[in-house]
C-alpha atoms as a PDB file:
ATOM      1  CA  UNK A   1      12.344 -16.809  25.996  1.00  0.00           C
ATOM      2  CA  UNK A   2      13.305 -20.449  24.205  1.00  0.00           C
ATOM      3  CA  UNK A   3      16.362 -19.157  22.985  1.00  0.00           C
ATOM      4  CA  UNK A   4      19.272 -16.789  23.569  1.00  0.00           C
ATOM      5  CA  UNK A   5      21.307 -17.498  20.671  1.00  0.00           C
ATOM      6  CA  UNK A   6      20.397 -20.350  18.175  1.00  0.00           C
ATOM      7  CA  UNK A   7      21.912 -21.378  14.741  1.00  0.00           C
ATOM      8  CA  UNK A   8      20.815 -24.304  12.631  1.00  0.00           C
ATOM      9  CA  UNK A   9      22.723 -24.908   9.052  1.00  0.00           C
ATOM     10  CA  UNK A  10      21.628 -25.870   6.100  1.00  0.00           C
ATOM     11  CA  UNK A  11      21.098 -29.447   6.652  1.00  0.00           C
ATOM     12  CA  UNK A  12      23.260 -31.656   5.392  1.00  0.00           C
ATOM     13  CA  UNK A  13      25.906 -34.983   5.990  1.00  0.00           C
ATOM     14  CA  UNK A  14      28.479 -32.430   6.590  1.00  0.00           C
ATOM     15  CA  UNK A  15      27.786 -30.517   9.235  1.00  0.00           C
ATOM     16  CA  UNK A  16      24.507 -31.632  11.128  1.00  0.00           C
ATOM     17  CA  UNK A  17      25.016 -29.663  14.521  1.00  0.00           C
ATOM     18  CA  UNK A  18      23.502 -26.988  15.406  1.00  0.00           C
ATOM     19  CA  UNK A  19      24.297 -24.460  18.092  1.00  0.00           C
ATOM     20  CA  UNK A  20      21.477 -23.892  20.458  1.00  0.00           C
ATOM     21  CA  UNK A  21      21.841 -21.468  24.276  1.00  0.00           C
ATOM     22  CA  UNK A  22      18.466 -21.918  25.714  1.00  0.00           C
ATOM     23  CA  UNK A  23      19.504 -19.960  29.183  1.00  0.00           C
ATOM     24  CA  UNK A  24      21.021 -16.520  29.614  1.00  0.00           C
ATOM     25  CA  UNK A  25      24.458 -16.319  31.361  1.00  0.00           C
ATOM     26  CA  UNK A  26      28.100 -17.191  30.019  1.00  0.00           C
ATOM     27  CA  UNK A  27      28.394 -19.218  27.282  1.00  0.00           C
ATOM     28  CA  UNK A  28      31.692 -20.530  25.446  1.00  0.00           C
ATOM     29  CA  UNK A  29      31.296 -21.749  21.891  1.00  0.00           C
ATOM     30  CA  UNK A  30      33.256 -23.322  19.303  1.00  0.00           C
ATOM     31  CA  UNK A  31      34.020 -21.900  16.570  1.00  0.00           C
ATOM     32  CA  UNK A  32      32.509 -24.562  13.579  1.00  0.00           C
ATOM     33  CA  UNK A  33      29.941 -21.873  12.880  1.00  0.00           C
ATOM     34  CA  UNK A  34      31.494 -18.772  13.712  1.00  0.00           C
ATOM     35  CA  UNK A  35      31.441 -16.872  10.420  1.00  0.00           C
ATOM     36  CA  UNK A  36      28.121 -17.905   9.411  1.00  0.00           C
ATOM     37  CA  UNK A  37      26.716 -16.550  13.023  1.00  0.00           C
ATOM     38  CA  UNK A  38      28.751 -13.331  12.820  1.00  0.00           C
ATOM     39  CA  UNK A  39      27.645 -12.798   9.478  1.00  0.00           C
ATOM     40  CA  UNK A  40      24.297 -13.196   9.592  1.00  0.00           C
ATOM     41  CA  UNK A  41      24.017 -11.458  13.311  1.00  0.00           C
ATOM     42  CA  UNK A  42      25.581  -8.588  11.320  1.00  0.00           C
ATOM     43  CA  UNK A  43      22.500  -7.261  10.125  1.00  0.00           C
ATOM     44  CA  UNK A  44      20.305 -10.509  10.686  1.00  0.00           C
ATOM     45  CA  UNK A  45      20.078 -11.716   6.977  1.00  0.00           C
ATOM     46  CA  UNK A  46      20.407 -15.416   6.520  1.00  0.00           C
ATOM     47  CA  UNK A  47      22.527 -16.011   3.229  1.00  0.00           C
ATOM     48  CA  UNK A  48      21.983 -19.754   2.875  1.00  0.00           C
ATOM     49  CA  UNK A  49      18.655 -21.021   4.306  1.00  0.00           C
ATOM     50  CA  UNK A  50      20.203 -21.610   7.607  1.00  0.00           C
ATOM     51  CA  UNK A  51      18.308 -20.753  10.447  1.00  0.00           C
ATOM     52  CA  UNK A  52      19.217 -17.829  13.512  1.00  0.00           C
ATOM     53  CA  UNK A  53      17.484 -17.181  16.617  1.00  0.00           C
ATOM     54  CA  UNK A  54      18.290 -14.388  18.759  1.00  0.00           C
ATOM     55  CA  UNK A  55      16.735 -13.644  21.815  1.00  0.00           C
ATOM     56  CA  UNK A  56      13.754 -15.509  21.149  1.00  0.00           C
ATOM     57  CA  UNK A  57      13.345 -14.399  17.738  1.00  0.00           C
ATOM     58  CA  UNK A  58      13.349 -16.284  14.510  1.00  0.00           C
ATOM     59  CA  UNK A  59      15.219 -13.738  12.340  1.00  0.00           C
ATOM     60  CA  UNK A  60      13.604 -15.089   9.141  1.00  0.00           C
ATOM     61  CA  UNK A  61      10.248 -14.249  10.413  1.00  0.00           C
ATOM     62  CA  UNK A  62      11.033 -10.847  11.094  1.00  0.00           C
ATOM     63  CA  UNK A  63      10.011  -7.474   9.305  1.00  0.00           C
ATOM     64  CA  UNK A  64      12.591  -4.465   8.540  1.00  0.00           C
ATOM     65  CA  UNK A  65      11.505  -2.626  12.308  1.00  0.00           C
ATOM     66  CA  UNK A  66      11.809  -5.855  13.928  1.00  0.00           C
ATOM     67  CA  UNK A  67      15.294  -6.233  12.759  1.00  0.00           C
ATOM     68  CA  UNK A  68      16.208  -3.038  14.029  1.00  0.00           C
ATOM     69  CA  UNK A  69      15.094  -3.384  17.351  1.00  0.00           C
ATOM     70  CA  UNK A  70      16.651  -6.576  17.614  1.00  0.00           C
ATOM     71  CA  UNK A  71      19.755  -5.305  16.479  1.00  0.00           C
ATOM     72  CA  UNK A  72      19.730  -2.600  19.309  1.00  0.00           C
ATOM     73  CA  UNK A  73      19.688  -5.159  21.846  1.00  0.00           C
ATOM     74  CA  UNK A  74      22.806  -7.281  20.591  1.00  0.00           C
ATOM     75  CA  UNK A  75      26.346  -6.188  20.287  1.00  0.00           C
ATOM     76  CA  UNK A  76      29.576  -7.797  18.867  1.00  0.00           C
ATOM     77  CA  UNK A  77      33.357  -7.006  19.753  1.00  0.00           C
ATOM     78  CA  UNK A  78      35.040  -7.980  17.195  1.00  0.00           C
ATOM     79  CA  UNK A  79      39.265  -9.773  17.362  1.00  0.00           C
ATOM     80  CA  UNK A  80      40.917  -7.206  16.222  1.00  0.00           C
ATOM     81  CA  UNK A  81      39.036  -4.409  17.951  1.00  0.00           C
ATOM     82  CA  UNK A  82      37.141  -3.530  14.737  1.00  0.00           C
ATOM     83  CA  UNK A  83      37.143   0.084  15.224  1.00  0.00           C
ATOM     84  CA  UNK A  84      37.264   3.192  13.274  1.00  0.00           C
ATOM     85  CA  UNK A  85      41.044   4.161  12.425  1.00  0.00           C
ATOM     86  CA  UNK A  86      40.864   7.925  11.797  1.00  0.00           C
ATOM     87  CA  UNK A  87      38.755   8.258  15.273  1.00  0.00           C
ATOM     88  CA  UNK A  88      40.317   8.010  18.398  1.00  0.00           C
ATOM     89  CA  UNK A  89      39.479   5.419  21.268  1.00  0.00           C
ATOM     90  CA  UNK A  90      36.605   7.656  23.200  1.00  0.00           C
ATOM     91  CA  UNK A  91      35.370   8.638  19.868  1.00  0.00           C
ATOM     92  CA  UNK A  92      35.024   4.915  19.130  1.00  0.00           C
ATOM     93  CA  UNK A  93      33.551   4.035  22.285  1.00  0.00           C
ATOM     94  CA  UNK A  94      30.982   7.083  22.225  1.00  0.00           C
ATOM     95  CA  UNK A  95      30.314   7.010  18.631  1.00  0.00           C
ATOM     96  CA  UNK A  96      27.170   4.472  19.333  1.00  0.00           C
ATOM     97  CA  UNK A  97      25.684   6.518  22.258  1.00  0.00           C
ATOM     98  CA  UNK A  98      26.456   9.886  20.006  1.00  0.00           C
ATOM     99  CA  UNK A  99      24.423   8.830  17.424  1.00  0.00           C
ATOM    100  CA  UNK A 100      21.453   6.562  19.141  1.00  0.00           C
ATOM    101  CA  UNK A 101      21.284   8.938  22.551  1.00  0.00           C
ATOM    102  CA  UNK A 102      23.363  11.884  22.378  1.00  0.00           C
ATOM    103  CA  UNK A 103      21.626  13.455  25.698  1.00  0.00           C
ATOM    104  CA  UNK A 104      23.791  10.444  27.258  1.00  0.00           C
ATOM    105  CA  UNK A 105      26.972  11.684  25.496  1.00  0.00           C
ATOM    106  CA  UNK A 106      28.312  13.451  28.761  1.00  0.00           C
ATOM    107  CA  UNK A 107      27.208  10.610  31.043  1.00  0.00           C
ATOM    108  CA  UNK A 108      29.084   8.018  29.471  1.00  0.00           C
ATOM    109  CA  UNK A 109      32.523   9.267  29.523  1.00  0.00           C
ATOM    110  CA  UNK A 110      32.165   9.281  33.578  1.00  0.00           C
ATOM    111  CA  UNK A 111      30.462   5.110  32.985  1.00  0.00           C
ATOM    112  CA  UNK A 112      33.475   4.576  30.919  1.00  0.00           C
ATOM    113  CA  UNK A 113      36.307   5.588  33.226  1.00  0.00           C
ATOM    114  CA  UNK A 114      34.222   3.456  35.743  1.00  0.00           C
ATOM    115  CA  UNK A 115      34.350   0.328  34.004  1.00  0.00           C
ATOM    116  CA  UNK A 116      37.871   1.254  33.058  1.00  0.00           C
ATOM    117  CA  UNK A 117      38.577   1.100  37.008  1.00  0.00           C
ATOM    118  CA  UNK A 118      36.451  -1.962  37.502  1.00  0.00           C
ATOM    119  CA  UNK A 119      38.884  -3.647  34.652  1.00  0.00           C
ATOM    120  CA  UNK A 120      41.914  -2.110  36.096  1.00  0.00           C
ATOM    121  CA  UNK A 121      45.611  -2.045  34.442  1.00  0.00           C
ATOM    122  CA  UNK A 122      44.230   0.459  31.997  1.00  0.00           C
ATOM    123  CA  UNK A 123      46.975   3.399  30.629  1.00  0.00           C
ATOM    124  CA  UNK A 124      45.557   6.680  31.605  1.00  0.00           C
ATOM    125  CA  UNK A 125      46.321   7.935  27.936  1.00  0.00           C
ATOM    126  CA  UNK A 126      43.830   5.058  26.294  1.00  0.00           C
ATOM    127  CA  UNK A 127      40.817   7.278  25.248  1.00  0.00           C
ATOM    128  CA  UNK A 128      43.069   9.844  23.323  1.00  0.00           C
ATOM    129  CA  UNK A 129      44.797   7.037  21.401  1.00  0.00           C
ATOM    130  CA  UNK A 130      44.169   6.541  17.869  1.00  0.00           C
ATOM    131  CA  UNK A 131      43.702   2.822  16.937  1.00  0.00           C
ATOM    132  CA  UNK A 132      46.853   2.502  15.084  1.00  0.00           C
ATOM    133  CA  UNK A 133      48.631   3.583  18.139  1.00  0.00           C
ATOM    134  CA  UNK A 134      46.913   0.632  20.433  1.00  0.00           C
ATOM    135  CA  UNK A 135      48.189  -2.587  21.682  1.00  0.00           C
ATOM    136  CA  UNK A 136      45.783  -5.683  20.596  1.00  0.00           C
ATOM    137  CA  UNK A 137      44.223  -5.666  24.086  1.00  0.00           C
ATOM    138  CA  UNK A 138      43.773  -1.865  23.878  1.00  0.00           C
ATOM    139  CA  UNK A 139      41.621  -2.019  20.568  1.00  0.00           C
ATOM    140  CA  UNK A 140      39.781  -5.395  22.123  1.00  0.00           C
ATOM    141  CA  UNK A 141      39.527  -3.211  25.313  1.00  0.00           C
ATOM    142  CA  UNK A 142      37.854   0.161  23.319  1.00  0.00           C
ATOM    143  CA  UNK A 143      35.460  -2.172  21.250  1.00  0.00           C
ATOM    144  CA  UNK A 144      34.087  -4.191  24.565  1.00  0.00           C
ATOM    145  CA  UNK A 145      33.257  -0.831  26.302  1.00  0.00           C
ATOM    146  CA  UNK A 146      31.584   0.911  22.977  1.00  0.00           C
ATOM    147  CA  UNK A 147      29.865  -2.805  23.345  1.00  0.00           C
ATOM    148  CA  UNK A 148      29.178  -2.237  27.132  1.00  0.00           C
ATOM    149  CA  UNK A 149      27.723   1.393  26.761  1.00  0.00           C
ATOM    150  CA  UNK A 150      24.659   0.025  25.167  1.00  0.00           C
ATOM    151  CA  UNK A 151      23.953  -2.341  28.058  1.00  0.00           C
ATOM    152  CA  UNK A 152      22.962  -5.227  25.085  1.00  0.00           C
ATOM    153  CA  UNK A 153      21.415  -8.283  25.946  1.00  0.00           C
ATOM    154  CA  UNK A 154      23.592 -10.885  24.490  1.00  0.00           C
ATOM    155  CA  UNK A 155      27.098  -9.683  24.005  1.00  0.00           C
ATOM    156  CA  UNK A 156      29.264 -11.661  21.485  1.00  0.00           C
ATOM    157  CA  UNK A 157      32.995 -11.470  21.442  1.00  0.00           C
ATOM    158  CA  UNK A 158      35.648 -13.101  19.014  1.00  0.00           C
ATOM    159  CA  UNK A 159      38.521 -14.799  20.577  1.00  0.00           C
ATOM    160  CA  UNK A 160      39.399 -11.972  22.438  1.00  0.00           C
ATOM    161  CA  UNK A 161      42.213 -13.624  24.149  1.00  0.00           C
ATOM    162  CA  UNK A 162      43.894 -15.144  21.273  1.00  0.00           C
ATOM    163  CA  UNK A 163      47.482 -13.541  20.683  1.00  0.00           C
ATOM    164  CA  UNK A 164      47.721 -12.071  24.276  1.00  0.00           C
ATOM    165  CA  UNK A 165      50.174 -12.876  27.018  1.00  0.00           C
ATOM    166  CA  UNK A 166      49.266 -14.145  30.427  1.00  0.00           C
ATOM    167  CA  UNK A 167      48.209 -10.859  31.766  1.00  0.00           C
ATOM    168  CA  UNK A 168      46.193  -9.425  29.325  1.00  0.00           C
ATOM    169  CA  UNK A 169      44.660 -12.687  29.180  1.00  0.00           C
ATOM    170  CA  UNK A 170      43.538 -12.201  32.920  1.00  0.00           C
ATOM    171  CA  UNK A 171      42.263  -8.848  32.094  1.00  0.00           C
ATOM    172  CA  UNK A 172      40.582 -10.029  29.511  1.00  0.00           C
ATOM    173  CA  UNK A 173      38.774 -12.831  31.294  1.00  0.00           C
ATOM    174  CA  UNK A 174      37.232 -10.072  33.391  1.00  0.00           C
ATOM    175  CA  UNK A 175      35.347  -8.936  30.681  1.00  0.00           C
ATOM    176  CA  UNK A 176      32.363 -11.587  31.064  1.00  0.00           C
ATOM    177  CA  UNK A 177      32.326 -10.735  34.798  1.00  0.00           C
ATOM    178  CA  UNK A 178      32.174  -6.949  34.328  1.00  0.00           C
ATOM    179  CA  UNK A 179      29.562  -7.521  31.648  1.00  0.00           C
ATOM    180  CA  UNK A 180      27.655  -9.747  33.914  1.00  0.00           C
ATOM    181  CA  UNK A 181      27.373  -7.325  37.107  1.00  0.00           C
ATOM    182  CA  UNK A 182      26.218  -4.458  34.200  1.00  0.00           C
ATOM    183  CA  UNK A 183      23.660  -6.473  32.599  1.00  0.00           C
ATOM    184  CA  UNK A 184      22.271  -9.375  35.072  1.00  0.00           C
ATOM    185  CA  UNK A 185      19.982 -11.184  33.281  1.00  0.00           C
ATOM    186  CA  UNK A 186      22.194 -10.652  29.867  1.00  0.00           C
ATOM    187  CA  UNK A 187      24.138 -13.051  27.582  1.00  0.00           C
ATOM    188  CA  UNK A 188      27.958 -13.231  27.217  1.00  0.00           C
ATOM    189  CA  UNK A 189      28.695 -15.497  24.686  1.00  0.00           C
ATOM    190  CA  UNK A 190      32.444 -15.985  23.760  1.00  0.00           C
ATOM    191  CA  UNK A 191      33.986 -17.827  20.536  1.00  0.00           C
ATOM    192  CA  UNK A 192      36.692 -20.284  21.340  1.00  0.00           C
ATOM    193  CA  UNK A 193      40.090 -19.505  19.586  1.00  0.00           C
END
């Protein structure tokens, strides 16, 4: 593979960088390109001639059923959690494995409480919350575990410790760990503030 994660803008004066992870692993980024790389991983459409590679592939290069399996083997956790508000935190965190592999359905509540013990300092009434009724962490929490479920290769998260105190913060820097011991020879890349 001759790239993880690769983005190369438009080229001019402004902005000539380009972002470029050649090895799997943990990865911390800036965030110059951010909302160009989130949108276009978000269904791996380029709006503005810039270039993405992900996982090896060039994303211009690739047809409609390449996209999609592509897309299977990334995932994104959103800042804010970006969940569903009128579904409830295991219906958030299952919805993925409902849909794609529903003979896993029953499976992956017993994986879930396992990686909620492997995170620890978890409230025992989490998976029964709505959103609205979540801390910060709790939604960022929900959203890397619907992430985790699918066992992606590269695993991008937003800031996810941004507006948290020192403890969540911890907890939250466990989340590249966890991911790593999961999925070995995976990606965690992480956006800085």
């Amino acid at each position: 593979m001759s790239c993880v994660l690769g983005y190369e803008p438009v080229a001019d004066e402004k902005s000539p960088e380009r972002v470029w992870l050649e090895t799997p692993g943990e990865h911390l980024l800036s965030s110059l390109y951010k909302d160009q790389i989130l949108a276009a991983m978000h269904d791996l459409r380029l709006r503005n001639g810039a270039r993405l590679v992900l996982l090896g592939a060039d994303v211009r290069a690739l047809g409609d059923a390449e996209r999609a399996r592509l897309l299977r083997r990334v995932a994104f956790v959103p800042a804010n959690g970006g969940l569903m508000s009128s579904l409830n935190a295991w219906e958030n965190i299952s919805l993925p494995v409902a849909y794609h592999a529903p003979e896993k359905l029953e499976a992956a509540l017993a994986d879930v409480h396992a990686l909620l013990d492997e995170l620890g300092g978890v409230d025992d009434d989490l998976l029964a919350k709505l959103p609205e009724h979540m801390t910060l962490y709790e939604r960022r929490l929900a959203a890397y575990l619907r992430a985790l479920l699918e066992r992606p290769d590269l695993l991008v998260v937003e800031s996810l410790a941004a507006g948290l105190g020192p403890v969540k913060r911890a907890r939250i820097g466990r989340f590249a760990e966890v991911y790593r011991r999961h999925c070995p020879n995976g990606t965690f890349v992480q956006f800085e503030g």
